[in-house]
PDB file of N, CA and C in Angstrom:
ATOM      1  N   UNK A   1       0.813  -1.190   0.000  1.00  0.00           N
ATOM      2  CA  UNK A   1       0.000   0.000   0.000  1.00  0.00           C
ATOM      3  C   UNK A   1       0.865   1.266   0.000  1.00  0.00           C
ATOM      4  N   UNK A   2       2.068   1.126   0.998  1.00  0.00           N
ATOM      5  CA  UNK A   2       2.887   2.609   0.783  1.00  0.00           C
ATOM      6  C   UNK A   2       3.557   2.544  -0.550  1.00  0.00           C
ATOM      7  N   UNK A   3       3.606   1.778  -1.320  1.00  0.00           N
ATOM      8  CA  UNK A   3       4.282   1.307  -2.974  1.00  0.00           C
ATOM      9  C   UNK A   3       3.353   2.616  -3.729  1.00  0.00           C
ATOM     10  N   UNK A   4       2.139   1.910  -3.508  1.00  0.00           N
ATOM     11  CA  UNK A   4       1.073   2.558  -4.331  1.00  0.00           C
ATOM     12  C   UNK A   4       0.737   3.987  -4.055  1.00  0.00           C
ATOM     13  N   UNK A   5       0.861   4.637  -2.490  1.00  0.00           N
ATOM     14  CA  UNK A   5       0.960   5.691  -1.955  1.00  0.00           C
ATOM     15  C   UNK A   5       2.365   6.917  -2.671  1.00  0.00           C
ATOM     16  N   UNK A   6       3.412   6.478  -2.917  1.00  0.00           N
ATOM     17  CA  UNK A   6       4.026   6.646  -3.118  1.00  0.00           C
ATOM     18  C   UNK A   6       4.324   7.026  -4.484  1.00  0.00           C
ATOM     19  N   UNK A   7       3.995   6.133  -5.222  1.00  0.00           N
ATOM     20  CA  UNK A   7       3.683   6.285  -6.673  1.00  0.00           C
ATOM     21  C   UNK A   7       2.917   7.207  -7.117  1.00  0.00           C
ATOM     22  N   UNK A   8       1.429   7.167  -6.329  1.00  0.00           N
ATOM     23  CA  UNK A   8       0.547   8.508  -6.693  1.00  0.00           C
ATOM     24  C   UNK A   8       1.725  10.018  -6.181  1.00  0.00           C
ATOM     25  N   UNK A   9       1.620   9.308  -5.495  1.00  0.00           N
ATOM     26  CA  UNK A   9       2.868  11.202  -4.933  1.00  0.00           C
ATOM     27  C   UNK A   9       3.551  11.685  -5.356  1.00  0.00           C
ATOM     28  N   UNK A  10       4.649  11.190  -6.159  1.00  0.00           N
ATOM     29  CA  UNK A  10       5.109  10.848  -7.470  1.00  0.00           C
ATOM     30  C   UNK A  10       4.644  11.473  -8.782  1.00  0.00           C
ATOM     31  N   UNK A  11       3.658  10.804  -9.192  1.00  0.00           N
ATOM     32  CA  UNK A  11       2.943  11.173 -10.288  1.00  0.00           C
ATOM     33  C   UNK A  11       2.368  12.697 -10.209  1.00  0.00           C
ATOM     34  N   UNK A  12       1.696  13.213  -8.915  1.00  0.00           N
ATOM     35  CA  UNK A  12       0.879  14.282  -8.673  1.00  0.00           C
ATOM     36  C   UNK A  12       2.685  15.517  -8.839  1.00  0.00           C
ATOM     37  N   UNK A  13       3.114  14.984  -8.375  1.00  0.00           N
ATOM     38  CA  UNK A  13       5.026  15.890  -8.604  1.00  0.00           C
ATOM     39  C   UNK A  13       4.981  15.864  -9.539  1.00  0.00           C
ATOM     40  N   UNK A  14       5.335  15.527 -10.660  1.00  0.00           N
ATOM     41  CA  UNK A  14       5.388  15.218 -11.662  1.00  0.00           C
ATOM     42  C   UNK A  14       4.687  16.216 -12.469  1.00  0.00           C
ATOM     43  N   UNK A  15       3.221  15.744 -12.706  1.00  0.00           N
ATOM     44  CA  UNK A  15       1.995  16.760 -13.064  1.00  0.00           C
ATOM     45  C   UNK A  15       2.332  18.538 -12.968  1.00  0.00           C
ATOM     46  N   UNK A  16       3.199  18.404 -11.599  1.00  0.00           N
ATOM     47  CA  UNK A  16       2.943  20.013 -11.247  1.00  0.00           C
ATOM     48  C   UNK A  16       4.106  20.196 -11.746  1.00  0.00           C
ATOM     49  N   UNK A  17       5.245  19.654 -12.239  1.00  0.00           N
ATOM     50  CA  UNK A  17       6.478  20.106 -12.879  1.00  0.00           C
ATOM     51  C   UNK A  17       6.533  19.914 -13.821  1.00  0.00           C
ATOM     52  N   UNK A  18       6.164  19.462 -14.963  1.00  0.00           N
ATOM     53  CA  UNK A  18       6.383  19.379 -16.222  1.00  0.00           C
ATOM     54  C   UNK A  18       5.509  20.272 -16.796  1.00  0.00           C
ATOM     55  N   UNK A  19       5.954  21.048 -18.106  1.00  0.00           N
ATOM     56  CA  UNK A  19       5.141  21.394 -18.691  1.00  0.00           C
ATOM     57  C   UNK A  19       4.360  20.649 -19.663  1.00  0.00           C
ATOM     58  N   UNK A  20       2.934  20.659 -19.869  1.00  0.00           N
ATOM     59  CA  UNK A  20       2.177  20.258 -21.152  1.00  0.00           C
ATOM     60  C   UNK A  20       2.836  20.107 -22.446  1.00  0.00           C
ATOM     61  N   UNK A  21       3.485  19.386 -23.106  1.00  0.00           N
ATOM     62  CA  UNK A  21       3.695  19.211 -24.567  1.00  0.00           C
ATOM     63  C   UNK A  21       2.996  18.735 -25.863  1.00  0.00           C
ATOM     64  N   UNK A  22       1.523  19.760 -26.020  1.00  0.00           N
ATOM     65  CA  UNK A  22       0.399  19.796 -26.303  1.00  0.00           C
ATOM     66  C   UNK A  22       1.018  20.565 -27.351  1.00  0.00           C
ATOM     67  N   UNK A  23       0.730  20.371 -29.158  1.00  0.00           N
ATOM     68  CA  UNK A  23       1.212  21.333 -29.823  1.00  0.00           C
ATOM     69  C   UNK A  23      -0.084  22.348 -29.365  1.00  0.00           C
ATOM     70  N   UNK A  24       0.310  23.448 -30.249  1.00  0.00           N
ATOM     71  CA  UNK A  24      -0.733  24.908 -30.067  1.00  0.00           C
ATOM     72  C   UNK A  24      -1.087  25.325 -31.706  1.00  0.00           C
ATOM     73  N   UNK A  25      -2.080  25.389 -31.862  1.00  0.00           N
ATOM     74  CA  UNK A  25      -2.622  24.929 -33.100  1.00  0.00           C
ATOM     75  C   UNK A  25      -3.158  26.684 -33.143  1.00  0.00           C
ATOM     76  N   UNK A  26      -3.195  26.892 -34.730  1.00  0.00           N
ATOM     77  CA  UNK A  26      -3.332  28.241 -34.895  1.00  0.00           C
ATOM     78  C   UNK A  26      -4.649  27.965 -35.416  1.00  0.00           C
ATOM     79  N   UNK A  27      -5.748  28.928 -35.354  1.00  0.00           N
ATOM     80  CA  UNK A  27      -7.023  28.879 -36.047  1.00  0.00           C
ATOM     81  C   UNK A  27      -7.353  30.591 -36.769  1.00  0.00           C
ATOM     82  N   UNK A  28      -7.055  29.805 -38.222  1.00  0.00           N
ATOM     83  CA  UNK A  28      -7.407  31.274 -38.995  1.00  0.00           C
ATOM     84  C   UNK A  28      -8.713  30.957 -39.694  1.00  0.00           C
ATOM     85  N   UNK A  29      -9.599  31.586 -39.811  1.00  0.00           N
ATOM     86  CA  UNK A  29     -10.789  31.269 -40.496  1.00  0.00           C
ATOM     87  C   UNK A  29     -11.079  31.212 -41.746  1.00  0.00           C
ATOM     88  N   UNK A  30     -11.864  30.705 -42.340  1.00  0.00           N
ATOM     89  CA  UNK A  30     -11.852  30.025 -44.348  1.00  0.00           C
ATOM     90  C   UNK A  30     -11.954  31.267 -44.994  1.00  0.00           C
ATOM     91  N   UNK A  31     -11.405  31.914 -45.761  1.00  0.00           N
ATOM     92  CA  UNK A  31     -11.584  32.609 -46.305  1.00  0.00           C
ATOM     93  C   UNK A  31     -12.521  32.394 -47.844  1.00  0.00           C
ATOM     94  N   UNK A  32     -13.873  33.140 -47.651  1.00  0.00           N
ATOM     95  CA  UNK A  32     -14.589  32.575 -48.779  1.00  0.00           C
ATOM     96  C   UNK A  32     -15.178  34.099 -49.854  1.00  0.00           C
ATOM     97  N   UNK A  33     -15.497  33.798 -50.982  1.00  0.00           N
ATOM     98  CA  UNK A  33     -15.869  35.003 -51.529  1.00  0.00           C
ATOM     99  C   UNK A  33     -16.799  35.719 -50.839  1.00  0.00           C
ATOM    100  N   UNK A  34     -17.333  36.790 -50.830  1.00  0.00           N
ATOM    101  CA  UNK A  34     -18.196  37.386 -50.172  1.00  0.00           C
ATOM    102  C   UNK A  34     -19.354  37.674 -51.125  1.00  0.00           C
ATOM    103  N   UNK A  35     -20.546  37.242 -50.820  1.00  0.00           N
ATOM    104  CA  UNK A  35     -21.882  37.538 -51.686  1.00  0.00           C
ATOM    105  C   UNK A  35     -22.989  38.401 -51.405  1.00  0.00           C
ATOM    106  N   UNK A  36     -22.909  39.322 -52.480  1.00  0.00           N
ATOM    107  CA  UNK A  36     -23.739  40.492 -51.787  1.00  0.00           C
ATOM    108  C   UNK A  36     -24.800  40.158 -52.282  1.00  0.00           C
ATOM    109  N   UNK A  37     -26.061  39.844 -51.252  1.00  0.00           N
ATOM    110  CA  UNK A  37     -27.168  39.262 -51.327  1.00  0.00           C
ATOM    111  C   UNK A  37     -28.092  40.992 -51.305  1.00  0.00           C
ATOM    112  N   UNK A  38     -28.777  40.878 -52.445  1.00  0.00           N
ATOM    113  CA  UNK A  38     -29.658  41.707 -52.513  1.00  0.00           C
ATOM    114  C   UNK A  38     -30.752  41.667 -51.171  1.00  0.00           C
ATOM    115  N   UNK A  39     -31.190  42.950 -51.085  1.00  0.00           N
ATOM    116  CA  UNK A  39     -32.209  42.957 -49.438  1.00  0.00           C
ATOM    117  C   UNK A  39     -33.324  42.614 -50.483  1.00  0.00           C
ATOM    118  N   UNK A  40     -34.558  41.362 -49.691  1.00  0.00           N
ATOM    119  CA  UNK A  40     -35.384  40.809 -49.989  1.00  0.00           C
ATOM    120  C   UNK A  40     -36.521  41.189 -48.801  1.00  0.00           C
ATOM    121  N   UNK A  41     -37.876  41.238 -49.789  1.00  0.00           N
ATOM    122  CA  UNK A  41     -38.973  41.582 -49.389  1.00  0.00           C
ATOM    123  C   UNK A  41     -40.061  41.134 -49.265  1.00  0.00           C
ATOM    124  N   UNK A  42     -41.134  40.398 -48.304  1.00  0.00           N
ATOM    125  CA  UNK A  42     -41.902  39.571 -48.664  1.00  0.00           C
ATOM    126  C   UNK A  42     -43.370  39.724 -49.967  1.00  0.00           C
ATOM    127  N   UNK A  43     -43.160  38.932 -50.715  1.00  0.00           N
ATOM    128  CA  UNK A  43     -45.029  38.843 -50.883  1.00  0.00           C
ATOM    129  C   UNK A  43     -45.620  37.681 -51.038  1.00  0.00           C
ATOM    130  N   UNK A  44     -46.575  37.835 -50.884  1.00  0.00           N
ATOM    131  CA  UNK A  44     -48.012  37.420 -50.781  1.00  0.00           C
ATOM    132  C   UNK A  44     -48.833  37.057 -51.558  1.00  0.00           C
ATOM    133  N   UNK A  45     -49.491  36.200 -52.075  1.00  0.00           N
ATOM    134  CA  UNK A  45     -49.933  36.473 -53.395  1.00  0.00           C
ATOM    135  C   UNK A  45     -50.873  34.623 -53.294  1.00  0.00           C
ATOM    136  N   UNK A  46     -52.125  34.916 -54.004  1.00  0.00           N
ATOM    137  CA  UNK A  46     -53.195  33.677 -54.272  1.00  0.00           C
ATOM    138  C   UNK A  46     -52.846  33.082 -55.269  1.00  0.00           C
ATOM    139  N   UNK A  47     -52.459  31.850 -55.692  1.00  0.00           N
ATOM    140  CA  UNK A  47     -52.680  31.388 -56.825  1.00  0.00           C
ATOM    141  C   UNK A  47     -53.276  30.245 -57.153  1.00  0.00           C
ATOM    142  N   UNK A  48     -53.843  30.009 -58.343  1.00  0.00           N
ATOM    143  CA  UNK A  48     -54.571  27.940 -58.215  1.00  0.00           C
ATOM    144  C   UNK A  48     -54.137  27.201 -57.884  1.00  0.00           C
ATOM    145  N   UNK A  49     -54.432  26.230 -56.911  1.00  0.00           N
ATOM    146  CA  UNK A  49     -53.856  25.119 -56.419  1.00  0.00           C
ATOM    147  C   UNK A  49     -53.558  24.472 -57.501  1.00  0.00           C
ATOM    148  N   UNK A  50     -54.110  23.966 -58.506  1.00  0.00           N
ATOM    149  CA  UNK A  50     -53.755  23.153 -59.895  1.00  0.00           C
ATOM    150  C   UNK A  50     -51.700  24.383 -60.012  1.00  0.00           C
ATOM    151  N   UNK A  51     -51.790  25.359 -60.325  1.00  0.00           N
ATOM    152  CA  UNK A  51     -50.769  25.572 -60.501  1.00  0.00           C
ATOM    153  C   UNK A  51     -48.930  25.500 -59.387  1.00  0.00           C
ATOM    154  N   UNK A  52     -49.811  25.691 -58.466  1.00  0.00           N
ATOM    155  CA  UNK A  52     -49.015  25.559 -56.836  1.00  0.00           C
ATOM    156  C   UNK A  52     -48.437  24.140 -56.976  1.00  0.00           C
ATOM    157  N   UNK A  53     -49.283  22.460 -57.225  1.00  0.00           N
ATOM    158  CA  UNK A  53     -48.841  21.500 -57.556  1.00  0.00           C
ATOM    159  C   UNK A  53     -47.742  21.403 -58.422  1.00  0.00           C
ATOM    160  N   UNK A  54     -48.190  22.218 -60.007  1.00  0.00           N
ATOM    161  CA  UNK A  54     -47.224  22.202 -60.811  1.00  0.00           C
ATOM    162  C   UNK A  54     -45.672  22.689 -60.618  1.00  0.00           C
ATOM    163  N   UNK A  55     -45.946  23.577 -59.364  1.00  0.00           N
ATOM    164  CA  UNK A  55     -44.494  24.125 -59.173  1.00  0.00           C
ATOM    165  C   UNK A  55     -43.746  23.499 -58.354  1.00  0.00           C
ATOM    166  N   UNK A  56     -44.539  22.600 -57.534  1.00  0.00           N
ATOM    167  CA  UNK A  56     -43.967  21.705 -56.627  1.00  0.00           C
ATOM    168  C   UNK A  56     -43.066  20.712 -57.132  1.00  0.00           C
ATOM    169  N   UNK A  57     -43.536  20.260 -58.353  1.00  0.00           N
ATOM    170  CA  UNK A  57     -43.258  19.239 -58.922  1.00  0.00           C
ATOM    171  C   UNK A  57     -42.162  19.241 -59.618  1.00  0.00           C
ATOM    172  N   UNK A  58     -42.114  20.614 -60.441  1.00  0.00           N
ATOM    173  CA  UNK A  58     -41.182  20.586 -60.657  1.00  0.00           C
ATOM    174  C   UNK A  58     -40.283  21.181 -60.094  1.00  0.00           C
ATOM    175  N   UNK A  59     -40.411  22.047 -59.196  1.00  0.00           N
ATOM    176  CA  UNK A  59     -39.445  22.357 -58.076  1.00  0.00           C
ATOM    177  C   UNK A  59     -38.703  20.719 -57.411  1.00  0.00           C
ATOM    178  N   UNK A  60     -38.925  19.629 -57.365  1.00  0.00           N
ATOM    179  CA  UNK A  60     -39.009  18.296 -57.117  1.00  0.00           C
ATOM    180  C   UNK A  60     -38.037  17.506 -58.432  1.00  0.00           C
ATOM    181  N   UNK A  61     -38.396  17.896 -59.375  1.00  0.00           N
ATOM    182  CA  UNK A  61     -37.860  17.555 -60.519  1.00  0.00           C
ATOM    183  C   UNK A  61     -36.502  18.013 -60.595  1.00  0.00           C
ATOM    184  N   UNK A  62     -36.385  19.494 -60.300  1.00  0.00           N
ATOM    185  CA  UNK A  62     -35.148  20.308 -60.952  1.00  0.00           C
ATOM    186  C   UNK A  62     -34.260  20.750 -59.731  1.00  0.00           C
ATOM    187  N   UNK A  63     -34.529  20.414 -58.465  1.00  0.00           N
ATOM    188  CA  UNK A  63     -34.143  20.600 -56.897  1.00  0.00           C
ATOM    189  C   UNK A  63     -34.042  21.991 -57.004  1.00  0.00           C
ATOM    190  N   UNK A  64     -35.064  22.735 -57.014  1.00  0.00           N
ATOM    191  CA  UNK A  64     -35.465  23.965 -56.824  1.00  0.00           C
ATOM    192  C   UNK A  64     -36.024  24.625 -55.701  1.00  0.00           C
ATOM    193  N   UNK A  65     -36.140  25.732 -55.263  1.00  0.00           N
ATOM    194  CA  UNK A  65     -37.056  26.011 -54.319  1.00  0.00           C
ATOM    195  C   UNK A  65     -37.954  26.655 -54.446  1.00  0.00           C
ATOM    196  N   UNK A  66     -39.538  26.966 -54.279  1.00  0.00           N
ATOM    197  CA  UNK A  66     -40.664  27.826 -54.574  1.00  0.00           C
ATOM    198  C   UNK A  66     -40.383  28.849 -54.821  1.00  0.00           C
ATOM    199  N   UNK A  67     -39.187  29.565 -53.844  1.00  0.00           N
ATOM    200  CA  UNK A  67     -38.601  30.991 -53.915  1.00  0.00           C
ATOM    201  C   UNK A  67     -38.277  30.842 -55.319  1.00  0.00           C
ATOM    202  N   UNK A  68     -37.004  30.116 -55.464  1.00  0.00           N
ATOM    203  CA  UNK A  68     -36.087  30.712 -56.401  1.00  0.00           C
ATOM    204  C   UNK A  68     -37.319  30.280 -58.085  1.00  0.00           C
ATOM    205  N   UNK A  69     -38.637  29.445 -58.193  1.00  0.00           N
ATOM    206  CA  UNK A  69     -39.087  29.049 -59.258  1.00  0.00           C
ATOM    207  C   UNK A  69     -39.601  30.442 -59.649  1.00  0.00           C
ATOM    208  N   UNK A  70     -40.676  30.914 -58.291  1.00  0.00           N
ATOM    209  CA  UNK A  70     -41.093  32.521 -58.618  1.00  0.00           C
ATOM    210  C   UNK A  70     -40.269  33.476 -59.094  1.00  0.00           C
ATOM    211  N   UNK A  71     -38.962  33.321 -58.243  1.00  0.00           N
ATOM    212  CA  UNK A  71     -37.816  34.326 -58.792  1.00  0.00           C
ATOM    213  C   UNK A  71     -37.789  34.652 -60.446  1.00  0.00           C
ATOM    214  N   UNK A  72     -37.398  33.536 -60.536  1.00  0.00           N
ATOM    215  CA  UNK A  72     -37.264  33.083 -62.332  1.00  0.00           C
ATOM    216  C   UNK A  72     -38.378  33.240 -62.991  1.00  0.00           C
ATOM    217  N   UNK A  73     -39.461  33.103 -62.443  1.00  0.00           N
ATOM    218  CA  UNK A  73     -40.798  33.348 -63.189  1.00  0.00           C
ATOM    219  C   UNK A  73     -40.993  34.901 -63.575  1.00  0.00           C
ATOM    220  N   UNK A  74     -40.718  35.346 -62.387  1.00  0.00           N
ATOM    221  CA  UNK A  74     -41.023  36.871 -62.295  1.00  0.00           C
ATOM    222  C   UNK A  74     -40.264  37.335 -63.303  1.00  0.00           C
ATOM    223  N   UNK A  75     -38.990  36.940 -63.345  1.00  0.00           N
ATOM    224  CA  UNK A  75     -37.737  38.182 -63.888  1.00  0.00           C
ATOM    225  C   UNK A  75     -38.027  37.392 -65.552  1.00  0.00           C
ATOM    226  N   UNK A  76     -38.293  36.384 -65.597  1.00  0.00           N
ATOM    227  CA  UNK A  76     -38.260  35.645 -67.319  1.00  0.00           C
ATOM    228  C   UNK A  76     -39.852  36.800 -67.905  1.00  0.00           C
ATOM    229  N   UNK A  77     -40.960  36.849 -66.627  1.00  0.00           N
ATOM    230  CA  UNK A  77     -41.644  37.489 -67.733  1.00  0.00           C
ATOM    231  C   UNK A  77     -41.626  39.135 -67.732  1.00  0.00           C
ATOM    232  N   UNK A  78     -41.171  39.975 -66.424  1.00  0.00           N
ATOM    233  CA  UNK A  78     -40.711  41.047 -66.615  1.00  0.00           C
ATOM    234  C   UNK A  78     -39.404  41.284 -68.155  1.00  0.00           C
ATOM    235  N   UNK A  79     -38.496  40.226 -67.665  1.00  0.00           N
ATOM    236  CA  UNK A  79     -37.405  40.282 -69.403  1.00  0.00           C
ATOM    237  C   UNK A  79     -38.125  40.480 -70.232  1.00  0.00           C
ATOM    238  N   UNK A  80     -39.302  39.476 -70.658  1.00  0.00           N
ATOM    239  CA  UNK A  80     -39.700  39.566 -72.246  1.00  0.00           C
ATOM    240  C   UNK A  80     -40.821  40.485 -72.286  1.00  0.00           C
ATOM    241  N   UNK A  81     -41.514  41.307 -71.381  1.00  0.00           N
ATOM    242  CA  UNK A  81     -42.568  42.794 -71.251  1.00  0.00           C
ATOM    243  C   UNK A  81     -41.170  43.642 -71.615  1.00  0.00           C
ATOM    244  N   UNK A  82     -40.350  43.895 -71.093  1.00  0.00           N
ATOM    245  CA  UNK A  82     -39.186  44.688 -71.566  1.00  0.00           C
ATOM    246  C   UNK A  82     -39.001  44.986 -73.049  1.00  0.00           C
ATOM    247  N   UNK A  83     -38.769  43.664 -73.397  1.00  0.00           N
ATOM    248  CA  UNK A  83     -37.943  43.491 -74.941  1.00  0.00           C
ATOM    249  C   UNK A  83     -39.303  43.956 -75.565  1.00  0.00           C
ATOM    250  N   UNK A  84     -40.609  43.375 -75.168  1.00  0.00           N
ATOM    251  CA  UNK A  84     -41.726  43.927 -76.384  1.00  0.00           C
ATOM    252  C   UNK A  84     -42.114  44.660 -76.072  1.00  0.00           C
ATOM    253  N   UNK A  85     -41.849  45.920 -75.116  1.00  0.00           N
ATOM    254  CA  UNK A  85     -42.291  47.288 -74.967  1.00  0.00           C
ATOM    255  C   UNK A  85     -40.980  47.787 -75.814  1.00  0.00           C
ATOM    256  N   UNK A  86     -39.636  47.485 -76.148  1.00  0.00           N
ATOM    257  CA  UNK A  86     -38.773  48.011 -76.748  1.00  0.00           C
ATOM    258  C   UNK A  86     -39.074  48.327 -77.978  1.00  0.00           C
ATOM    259  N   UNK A  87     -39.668  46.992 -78.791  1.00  0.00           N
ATOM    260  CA  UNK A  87     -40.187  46.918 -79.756  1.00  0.00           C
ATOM    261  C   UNK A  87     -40.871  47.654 -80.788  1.00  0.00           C
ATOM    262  N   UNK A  88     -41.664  47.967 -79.938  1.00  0.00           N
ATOM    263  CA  UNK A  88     -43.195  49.047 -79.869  1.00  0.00           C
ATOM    264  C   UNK A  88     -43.096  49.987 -80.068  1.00  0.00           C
TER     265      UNK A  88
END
């Protein structure tokens, strides 16, 4: 028992005299492009359930999201009111 007494006493010396030889690891953070996200605004808006399905689906089809299908909807038919008011 004083073997074992001894040994811990030992060890606890030990502990308090040595230093840690733990490397020390540097942490710099990822550097990634920065994306300037336009400020977004909600709306609201009714439409046919027959069509709401259709967007699901293919939102499902093309791994899309409702957002981004409207997005594209909006700006594809604002583009072509553009070009045929140019027209005109």
């Amino acid at each position: 028992m004083t073997d074992y007494k001894n040994k811990l006493g030992g060890l606890a010396d030990k502990l308090k005299k040595d230093v840690p030889k733990t490397p020390i690891q540097e942490v710099s953070p990822v550097k990634s492009e920065t994306i300037i996200k336009e400020q977004e605004v909600q709306l609201n808006v009714w439409i046919p359930k027959a069509l709401l399905k259709r967007m699901k689906a293919y939102g499902i089809e093309k791994d899309e999201t409702l957002k981004g299908i409207n997005i594209l909807a909006l700006e594809f038919f604002l583009n072509a009111k553009a070009k045929q008011n140019q027209t005109t």
